[in-house]
N, C-alpha and C. Protein backbone atom coordinates (compact mmCIF):
# COMPACT_ATOMS: atom_id res chain seq x y z
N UNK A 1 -17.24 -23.23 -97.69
CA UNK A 1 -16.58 -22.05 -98.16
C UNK A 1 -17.49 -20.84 -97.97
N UNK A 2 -16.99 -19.31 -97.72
CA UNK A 2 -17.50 -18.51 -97.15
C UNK A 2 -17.86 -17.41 -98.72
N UNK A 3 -18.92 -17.00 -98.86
CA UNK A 3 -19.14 -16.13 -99.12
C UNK A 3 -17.82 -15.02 -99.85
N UNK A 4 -17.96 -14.49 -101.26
CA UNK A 4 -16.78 -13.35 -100.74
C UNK A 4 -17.36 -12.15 -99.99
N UNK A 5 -16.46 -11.72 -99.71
CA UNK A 5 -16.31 -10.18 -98.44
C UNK A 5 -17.44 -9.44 -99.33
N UNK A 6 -18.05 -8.45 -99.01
CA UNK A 6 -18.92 -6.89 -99.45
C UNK A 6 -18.07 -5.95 -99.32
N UNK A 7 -17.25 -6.01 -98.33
CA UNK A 7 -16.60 -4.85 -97.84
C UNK A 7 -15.50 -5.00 -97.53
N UNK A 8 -14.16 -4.02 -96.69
CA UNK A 8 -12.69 -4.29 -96.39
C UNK A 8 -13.22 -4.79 -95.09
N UNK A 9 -13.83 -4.61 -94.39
CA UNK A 9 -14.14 -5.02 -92.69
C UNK A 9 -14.46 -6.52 -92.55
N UNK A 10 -14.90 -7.16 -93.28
CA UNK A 10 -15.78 -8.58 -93.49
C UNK A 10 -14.04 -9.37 -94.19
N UNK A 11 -13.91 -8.38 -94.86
CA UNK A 11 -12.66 -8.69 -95.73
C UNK A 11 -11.53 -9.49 -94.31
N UNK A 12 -11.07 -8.31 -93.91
CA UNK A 12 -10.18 -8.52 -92.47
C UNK A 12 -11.02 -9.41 -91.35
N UNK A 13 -11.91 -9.54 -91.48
CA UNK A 13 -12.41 -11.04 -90.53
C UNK A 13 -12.49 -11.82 -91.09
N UNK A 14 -12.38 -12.29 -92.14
CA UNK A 14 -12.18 -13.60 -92.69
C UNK A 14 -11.37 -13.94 -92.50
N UNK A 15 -9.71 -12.94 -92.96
CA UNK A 15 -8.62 -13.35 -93.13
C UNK A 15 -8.15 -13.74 -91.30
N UNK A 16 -8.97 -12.84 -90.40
CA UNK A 16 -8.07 -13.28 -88.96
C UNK A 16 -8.66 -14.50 -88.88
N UNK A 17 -10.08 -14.34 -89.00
CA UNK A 17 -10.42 -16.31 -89.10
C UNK A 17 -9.66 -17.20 -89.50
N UNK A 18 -9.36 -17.08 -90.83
CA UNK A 18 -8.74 -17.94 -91.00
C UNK A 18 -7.28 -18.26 -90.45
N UNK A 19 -6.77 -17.13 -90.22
CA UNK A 19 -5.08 -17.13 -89.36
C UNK A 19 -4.91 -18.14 -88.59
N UNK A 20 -6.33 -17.56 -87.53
CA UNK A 20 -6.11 -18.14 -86.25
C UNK A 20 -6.46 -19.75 -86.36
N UNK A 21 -7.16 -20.37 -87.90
CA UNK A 21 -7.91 -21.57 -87.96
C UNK A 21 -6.25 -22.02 -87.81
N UNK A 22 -5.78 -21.90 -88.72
CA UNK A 22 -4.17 -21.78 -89.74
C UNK A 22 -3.10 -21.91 -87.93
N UNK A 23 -3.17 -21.35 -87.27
CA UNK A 23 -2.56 -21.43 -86.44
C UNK A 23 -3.02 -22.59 -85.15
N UNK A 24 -4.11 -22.92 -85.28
CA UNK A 24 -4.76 -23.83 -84.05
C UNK A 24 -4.54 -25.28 -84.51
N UNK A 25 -3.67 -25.65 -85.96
CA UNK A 25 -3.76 -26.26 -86.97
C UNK A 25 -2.13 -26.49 -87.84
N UNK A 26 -0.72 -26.89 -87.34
CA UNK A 26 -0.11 -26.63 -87.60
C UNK A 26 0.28 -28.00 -88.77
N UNK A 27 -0.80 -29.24 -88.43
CA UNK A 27 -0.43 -30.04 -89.54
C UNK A 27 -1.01 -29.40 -90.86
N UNK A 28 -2.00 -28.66 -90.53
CA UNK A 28 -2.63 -28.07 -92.39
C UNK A 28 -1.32 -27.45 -92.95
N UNK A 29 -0.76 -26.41 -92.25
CA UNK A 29 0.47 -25.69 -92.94
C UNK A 29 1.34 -26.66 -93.53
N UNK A 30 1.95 -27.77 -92.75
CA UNK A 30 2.64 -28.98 -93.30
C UNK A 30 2.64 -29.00 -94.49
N UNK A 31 1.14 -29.49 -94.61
CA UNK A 31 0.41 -29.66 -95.76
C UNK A 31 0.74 -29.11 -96.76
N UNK A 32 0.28 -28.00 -96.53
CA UNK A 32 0.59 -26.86 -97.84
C UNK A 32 2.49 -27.40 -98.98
N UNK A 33 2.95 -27.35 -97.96
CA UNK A 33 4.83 -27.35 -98.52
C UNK A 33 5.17 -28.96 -98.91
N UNK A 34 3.74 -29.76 -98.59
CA UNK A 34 3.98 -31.50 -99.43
C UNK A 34 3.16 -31.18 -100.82
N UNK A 35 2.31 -30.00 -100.88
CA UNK A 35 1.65 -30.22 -102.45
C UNK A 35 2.58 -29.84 -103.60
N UNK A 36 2.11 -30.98 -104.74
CA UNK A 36 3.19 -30.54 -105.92
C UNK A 36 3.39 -29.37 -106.26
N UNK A 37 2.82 -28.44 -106.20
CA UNK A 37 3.03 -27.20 -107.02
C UNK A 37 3.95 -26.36 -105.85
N UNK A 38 3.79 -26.87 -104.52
CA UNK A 38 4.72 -25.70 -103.71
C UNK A 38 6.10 -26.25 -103.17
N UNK A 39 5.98 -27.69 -103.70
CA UNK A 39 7.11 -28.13 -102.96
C UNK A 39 8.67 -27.93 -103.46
N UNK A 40 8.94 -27.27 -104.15
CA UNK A 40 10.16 -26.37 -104.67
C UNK A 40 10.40 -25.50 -103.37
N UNK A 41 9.32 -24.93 -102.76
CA UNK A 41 9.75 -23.35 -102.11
C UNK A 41 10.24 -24.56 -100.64
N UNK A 42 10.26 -25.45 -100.05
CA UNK A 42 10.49 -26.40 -99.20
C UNK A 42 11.53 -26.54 -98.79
């Protein structure tokens, strides 16, 4: 796990990091909509 941000700039590279992890990666998203707490929105 990363550090939090210092700044909005560090801020917005994390988040494209992670997008693009999120996108190279379409079983993690899966994922997300089988855990108990989200699987209503499914």
């Amino acid at each position: 796990m990363k550090p939090s941000p210092k700044n909005q700039e560090r801020l917005t590279e994390n988040l494209k990091e992670h997008m693009i992890l999120l996108q190279d990666n379409p079983q993690r998203v899966k994922k997300y909509f089988k855990h108990q707490d989200i699987k209503y929105a499914a």
